[in-house]
Protein backbone atom coordinates (compact mmCIF):
# COMPACT_ATOMS: atom_id res chain seq x y z
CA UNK A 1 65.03 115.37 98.61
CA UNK A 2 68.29 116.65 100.75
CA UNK A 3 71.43 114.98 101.25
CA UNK A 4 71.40 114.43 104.70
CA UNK A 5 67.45 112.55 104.47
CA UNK A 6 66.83 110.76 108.42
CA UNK A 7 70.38 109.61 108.45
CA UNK A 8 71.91 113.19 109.16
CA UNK A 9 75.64 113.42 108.00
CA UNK A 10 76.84 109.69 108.01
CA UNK A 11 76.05 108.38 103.98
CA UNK A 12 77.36 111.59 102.61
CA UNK A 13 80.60 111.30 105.17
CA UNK A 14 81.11 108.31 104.42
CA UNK A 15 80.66 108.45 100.81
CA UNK A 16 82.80 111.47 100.48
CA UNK A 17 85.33 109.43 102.44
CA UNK A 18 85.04 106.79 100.02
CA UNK A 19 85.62 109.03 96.66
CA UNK A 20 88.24 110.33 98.63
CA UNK A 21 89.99 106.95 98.72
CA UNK A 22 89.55 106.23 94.93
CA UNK A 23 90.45 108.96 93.86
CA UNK A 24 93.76 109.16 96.18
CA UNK A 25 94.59 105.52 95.37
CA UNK A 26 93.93 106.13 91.73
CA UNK A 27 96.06 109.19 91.60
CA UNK A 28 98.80 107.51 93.84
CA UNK A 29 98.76 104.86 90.39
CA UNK A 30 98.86 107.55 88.08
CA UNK A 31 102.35 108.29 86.81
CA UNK A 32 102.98 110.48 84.29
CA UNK A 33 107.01 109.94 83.86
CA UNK A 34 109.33 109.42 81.02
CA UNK A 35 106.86 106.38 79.77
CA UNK A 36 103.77 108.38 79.74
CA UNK A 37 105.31 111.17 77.67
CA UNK A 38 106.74 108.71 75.30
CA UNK A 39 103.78 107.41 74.44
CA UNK A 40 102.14 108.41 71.18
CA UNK A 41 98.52 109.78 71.35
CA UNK A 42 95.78 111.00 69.14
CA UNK A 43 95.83 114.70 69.28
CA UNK A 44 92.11 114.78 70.61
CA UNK A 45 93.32 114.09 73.88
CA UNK A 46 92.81 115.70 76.49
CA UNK A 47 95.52 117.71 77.92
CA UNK A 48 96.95 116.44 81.02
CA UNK A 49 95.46 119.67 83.54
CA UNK A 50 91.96 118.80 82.19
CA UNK A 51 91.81 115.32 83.85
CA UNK A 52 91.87 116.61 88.14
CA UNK A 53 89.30 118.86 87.34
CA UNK A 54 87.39 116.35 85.09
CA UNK A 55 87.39 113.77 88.08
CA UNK A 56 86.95 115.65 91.13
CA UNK A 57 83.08 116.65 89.27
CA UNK A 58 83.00 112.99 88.17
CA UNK A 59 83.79 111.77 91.98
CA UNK A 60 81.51 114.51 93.31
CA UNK A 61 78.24 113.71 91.40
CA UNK A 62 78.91 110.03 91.80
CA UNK A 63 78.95 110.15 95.60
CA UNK A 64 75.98 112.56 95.47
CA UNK A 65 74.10 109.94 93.56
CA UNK A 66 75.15 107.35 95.81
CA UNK A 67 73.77 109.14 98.62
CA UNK A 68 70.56 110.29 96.92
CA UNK A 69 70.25 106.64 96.01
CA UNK A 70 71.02 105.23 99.83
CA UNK A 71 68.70 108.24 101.54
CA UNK A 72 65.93 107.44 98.46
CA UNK A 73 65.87 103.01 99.27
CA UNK A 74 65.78 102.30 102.96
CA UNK A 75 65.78 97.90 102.12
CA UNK A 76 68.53 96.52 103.39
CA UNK A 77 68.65 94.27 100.10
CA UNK A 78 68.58 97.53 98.06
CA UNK A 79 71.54 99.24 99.79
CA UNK A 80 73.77 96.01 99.78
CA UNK A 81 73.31 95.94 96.05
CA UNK A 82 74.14 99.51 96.15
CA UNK A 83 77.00 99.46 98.22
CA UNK A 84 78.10 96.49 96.11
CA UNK A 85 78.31 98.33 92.87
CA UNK A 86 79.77 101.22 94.31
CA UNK A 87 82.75 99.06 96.39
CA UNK A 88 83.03 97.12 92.54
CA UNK A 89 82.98 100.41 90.62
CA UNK A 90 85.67 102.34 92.89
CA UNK A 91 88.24 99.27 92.61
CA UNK A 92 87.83 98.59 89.07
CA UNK A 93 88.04 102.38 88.43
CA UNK A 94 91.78 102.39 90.68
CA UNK A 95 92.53 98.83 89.01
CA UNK A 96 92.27 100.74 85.33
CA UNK A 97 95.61 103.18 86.68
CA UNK A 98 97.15 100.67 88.29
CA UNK A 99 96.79 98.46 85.04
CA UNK A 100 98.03 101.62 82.65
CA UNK A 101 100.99 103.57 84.55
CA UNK A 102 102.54 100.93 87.50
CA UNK A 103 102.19 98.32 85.22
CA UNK A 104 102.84 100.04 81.72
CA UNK A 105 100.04 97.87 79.96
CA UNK A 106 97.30 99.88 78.33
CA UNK A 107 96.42 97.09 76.32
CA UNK A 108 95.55 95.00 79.55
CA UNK A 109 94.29 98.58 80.90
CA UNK A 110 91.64 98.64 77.74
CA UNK A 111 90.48 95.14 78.41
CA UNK A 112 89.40 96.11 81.86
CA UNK A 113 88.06 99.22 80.98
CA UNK A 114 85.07 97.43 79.59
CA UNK A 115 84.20 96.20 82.83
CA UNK A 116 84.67 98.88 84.52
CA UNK A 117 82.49 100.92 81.84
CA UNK A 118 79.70 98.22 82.46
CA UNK A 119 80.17 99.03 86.24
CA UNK A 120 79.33 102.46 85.62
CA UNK A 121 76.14 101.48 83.52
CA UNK A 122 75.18 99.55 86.61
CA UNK A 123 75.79 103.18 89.22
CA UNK A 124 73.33 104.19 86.85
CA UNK A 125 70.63 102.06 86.74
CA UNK A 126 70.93 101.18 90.97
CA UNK A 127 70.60 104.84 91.52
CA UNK A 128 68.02 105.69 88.64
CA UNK A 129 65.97 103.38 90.31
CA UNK A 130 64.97 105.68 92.94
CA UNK A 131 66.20 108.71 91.95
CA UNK A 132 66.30 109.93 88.12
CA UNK A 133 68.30 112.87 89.07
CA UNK A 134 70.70 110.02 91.16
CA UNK A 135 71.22 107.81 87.86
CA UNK A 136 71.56 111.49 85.48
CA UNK A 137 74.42 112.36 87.78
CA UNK A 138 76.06 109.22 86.98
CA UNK A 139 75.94 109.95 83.05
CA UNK A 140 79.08 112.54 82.70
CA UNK A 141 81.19 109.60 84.57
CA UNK A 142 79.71 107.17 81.81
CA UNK A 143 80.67 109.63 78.84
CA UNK A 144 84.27 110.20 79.79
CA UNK A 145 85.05 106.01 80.94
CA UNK A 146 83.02 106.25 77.12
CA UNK A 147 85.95 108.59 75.99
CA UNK A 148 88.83 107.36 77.76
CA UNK A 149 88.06 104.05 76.70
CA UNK A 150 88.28 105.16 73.08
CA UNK A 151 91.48 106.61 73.92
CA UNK A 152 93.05 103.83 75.17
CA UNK A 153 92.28 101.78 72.42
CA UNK A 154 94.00 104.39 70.25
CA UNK A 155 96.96 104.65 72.35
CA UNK A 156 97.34 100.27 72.13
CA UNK A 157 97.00 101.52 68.51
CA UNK A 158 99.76 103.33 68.45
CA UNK A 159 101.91 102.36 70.64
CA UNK A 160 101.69 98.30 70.38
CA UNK A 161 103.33 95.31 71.32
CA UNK A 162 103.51 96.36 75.38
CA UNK A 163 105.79 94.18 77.62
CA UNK A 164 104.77 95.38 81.04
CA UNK A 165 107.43 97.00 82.98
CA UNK A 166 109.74 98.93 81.19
């Protein structure tokens, strides 16, 4: 199966254009200033380089699924649900930053982070459903929500009570 399928070069344009925007919008939240570095962490994070790289693969198999997924399931009932998880995934996953570094609350950032960890689950099983390869691309996004996850929880750990904006 190709990328391009009938459709030629509009899904994958338009996908790209789409993992584009997340990942703009969620880097636009992302501040790492005088808060962020005050924060205690465990030291099995991740250093701070690792996480571009880390997301551009993420972003790039996830849109790749997406597009296997779309090109695999011409019903129009099967690529609203698709688009719907996808449009539900990408704002949760820019609602996480936001939540974390503009609004300084990674304890309101790990109670999202569950939904936005179930919204993953469900990339996976709308895309596995007509592509296994589709849904197996959307496992490495799946294990590191899975890891950040447990590192937020460790940072409200250790860095607890959070007022917001400070």
């Amino acid at each position: 199966m190709t990328l391009l399928g009938a459709e030629g070069w509009g899904p994958p344009a338009v996908a790209a254009v789409a993992a584009i925007l997340v990942a703009v919008a969620g880097g636009i939240a992302t501040r790492t200033d005088a808060w962020y570095r005050r924060l205690r962490v465990p030291a099995w994070k991740p250093p701070d380089w690792a996480f571009g790289p880390v997301w551009t693969v993420i972003f790039l198999l996830t849109a790749t699924a997406g597009v296997i997924a779309w090109n695999g399931d011409p019903d129009p009932a099967a690529r609203t649900r698709l688009l719907a998880a996808y449009a539900v995934n990408g704002g949760l996953n820019i609602a996480w930053s936001v939540l974390f570094f503009r609004f300084r609350r990674p304890d309101w950032a790990l109670a999202e982070v569950a939904a936005l960890w179930l919204s993953i689950a469900v990339l996976v099983l709308v895309t596995v459903r007509v592509s296994t390869a589709a849904g197996l691309m959307n496992l490495p996004y799946l294990a590191w929500v899975s890891v950040a996850a447990c590192l937020n929880l460790r940072i409200v750990r250790l860095n607890a009570p959070f007022r917001g904006l400070a």
